[in-house]
C-alpha atoms as a PDB file:
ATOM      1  CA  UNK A   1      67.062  90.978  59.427  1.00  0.00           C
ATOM      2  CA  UNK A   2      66.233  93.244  62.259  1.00  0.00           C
ATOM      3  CA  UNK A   3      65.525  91.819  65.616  1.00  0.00           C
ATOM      4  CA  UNK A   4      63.358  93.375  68.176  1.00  0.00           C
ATOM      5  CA  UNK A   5      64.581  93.715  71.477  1.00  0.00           C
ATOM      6  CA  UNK A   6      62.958  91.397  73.738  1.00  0.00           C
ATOM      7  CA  UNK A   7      60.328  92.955  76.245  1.00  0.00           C
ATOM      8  CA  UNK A   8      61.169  92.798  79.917  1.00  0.00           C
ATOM      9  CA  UNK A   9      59.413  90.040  81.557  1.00  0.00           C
ATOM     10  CA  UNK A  10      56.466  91.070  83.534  1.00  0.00           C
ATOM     11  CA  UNK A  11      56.604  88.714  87.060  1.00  0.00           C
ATOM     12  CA  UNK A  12      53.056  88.581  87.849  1.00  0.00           C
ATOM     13  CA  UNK A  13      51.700  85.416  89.538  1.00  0.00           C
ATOM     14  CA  UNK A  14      49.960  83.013  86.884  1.00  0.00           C
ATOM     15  CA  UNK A  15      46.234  82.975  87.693  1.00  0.00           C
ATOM     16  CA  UNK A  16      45.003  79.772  85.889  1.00  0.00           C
ATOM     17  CA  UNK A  17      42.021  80.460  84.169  1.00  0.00           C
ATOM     18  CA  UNK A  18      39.419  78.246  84.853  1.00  0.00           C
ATOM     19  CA  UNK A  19      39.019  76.000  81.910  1.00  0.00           C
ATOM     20  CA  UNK A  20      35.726  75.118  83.193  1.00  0.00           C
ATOM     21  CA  UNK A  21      33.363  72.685  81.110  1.00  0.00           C
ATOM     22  CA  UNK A  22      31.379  76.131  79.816  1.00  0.00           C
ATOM     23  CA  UNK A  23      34.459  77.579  78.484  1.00  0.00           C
ATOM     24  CA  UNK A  24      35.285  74.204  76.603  1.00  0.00           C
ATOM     25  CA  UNK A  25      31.700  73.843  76.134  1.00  0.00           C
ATOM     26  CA  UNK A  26      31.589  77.329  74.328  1.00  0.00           C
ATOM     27  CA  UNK A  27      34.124  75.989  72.249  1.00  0.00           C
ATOM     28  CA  UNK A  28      32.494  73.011  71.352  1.00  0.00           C
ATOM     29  CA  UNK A  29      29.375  74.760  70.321  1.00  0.00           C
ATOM     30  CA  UNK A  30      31.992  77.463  67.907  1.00  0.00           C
ATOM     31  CA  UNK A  31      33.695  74.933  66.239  1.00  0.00           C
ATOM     32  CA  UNK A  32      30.336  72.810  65.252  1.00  0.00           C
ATOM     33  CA  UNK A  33      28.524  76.762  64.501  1.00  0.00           C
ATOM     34  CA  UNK A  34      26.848  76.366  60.821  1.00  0.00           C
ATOM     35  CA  UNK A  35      28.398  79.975  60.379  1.00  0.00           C
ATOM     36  CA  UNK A  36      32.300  79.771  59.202  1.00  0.00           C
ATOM     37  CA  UNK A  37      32.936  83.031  61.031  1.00  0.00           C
ATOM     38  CA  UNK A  38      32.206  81.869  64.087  1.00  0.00           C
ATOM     39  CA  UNK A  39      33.889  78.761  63.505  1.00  0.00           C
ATOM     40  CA  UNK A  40      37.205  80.569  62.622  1.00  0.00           C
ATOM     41  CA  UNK A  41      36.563  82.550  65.643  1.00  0.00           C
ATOM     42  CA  UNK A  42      37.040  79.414  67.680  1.00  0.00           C
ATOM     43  CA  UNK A  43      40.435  78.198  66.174  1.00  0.00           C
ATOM     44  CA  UNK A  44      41.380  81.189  66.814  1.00  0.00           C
ATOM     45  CA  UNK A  45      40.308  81.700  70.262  1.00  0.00           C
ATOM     46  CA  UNK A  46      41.953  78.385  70.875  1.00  0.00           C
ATOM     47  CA  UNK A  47      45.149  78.683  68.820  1.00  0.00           C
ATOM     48  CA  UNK A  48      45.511  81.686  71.035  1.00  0.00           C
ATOM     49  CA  UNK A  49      44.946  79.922  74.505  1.00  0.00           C
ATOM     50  CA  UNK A  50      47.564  77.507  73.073  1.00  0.00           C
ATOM     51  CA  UNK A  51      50.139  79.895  72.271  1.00  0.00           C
ATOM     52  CA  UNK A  52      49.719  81.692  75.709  1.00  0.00           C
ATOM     53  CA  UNK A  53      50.002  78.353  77.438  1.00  0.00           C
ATOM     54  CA  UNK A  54      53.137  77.555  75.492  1.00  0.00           C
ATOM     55  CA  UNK A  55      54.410  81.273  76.105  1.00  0.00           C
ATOM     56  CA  UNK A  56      53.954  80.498  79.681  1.00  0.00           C
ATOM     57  CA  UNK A  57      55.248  77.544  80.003  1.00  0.00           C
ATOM     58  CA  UNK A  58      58.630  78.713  78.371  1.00  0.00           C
ATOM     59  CA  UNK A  59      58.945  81.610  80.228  1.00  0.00           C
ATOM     60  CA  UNK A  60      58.354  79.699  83.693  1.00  0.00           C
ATOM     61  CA  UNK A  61      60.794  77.242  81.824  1.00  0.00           C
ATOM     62  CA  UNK A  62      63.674  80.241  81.616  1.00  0.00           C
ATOM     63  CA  UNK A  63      63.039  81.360  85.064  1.00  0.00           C
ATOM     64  CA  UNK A  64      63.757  78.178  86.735  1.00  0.00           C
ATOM     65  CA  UNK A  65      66.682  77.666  84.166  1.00  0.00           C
ATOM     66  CA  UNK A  66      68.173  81.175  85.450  1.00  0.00           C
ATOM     67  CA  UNK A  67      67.835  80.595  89.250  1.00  0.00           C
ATOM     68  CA  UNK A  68      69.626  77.554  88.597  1.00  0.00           C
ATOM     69  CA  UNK A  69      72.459  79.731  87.231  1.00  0.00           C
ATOM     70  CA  UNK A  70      72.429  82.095  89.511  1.00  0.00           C
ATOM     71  CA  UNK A  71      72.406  80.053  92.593  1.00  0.00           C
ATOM     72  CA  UNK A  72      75.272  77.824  90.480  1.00  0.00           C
ATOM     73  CA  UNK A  73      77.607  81.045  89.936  1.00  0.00           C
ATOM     74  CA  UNK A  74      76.393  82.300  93.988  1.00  0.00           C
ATOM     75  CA  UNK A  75      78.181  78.454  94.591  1.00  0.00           C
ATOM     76  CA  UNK A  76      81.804  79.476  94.042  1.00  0.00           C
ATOM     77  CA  UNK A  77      81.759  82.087  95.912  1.00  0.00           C
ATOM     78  CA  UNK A  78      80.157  80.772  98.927  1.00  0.00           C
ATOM     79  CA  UNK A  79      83.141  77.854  98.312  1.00  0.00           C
ATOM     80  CA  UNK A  80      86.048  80.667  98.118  1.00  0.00           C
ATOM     81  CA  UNK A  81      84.280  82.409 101.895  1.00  0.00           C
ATOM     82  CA  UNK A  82      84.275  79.022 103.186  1.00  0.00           C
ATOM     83  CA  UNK A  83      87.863  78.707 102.459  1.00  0.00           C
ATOM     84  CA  UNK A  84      88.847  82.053 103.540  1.00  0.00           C
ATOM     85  CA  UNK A  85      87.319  81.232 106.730  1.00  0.00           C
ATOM     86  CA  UNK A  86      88.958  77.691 107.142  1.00  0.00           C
ATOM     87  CA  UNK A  87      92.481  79.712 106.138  1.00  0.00           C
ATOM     88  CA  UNK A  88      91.585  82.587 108.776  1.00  0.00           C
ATOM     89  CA  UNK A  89      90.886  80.124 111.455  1.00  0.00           C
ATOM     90  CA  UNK A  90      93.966  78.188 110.817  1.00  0.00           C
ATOM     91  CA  UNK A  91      96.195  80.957 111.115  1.00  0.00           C
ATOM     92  CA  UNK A  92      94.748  81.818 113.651  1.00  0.00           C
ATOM     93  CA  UNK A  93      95.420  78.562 115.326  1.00  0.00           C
ATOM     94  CA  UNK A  94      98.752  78.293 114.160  1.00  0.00           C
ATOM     95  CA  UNK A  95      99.361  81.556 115.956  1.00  0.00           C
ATOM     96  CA  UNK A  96      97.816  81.281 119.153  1.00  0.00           C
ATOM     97  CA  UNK A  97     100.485  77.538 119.444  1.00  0.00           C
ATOM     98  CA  UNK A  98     103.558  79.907 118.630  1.00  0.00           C
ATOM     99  CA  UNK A  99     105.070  79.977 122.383  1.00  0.00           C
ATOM    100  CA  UNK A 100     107.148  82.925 121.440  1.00  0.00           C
ATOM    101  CA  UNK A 101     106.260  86.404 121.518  1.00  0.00           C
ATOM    102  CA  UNK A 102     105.027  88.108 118.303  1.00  0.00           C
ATOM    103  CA  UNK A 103     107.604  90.723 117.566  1.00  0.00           C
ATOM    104  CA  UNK A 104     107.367  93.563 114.890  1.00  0.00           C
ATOM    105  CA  UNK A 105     110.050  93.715 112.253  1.00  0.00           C
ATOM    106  CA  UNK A 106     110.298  89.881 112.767  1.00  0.00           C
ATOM    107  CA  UNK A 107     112.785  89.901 109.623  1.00  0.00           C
ATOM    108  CA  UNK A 108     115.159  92.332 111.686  1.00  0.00           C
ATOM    109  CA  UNK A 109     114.569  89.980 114.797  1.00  0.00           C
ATOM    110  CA  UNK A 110     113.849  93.418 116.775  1.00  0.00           C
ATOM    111  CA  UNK A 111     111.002  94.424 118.350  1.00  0.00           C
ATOM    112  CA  UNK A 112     108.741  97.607 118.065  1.00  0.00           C
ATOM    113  CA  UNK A 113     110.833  99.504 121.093  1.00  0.00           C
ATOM    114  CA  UNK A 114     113.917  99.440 119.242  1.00  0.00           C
ATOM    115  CA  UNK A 115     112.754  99.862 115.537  1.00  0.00           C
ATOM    116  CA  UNK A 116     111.232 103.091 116.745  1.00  0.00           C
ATOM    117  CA  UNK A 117     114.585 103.842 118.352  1.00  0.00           C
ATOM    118  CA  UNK A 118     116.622 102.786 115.461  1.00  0.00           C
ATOM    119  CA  UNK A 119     114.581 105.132 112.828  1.00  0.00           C
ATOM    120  CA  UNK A 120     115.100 108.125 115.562  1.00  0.00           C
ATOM    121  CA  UNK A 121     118.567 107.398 115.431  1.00  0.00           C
ATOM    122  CA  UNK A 122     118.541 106.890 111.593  1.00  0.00           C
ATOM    123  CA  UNK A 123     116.905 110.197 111.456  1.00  0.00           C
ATOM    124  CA  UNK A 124     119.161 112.684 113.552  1.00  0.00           C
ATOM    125  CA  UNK A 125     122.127 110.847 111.137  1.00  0.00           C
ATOM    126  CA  UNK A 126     121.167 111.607 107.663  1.00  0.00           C
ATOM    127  CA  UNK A 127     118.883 108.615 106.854  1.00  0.00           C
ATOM    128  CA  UNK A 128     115.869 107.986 105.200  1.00  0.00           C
ATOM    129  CA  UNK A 129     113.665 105.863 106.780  1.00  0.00           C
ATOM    130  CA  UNK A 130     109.409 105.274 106.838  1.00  0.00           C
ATOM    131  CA  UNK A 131     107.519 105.882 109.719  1.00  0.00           C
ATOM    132  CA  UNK A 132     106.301 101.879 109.832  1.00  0.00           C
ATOM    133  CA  UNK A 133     107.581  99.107 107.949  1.00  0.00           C
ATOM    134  CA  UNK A 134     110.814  97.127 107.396  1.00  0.00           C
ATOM    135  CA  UNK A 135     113.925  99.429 108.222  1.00  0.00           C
ATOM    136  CA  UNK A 136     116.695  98.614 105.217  1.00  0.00           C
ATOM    137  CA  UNK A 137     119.124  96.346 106.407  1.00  0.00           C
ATOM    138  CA  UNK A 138     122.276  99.110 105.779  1.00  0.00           C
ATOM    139  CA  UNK A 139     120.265 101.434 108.213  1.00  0.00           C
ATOM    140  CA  UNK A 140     120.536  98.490 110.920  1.00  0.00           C
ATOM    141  CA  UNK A 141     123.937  97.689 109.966  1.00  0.00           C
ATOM    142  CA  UNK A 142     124.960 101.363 110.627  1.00  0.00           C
ATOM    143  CA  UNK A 143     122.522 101.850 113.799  1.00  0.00           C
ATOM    144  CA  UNK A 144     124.650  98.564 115.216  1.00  0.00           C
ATOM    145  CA  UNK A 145     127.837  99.808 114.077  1.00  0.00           C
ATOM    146  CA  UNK A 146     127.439 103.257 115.581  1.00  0.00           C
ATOM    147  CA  UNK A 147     126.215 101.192 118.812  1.00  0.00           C
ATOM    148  CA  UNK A 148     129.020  98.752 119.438  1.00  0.00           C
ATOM    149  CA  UNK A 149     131.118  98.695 122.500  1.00  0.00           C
ATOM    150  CA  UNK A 150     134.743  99.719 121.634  1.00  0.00           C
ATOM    151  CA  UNK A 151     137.099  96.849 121.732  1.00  0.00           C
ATOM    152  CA  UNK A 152     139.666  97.372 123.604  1.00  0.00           C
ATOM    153  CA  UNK A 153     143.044  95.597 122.333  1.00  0.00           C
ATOM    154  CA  UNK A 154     145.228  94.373 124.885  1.00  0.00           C
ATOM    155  CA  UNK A 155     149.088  95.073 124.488  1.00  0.00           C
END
């Protein structure tokens, strides 16, 4: 069985026709004609109104049915901005109550000044180290070991 692919629906606005009492009387007077073709005419005429109606109606049907998904799925993600927001404006609260100042590298517990002097050092002494970022903790370890003040021993 071989299927046709379904024409693209055609959105233009419903004009009702006006099923005025000559149109229905028109009918009337087909459908009581002494003349069969004429008669036949008029179940056809009106088997055809019917199916248009019905064609109509179901299509109207489907287009209500798939705003109703649409604005369903367009849900979600309004949900998930909402959220994003309430999570943005939190932290943003939570950071404006931290008394402390923000500090970069705040796993090293250094701030920007001295993790661009550290990675200077690092440099001029052999190590590898990123122009922004985390500096590895052995880099640190040496930059404070080259840095400590001699202890003197007393004797």
């Amino acid at each position: 069985m071989t299927t046709t692919p379904a024409a693209p629906a055609i959105n233009v606005s419903v004009v009702p026709l006006p099923v005025t009492s000559q149109v229905q009387e028109l009918l009337d007077w087909a459908s009581a004609h002494p003349a069969a073709r004429v008669r036949n005419r008029a179940v056809r005429i009106t088997a055809d109104l019917a199916e248009l109606t019905e064609r109509r109606d179901t299509e109207t049907a489907q287009r209500e049915a798939e705003q109703k998904v649409a604005e369903a799925r367009a849900e979600p993600e309004r949900a998930q901005e909402e959220l994003r927001t309430v999570k943005v404006g939190t932290r943003t609260v939570a950071a404006a109550t931290v008394s402390t100042p923000i500090r970069a590298g705040a796993g090293s517990g250094r701030i920007r000044e001295e993790l661009a002097a550290i990675r200077a050092w690092a440099r001029e002494n052999g190590h590898q180290v990123a122009d922004g970022g985390m500096v590895r903790r052995a880099v640190l370890e040496a930059f404070d070991a080259a840095h400590q003040a001699p202890v003197r021993k007393t004797g």
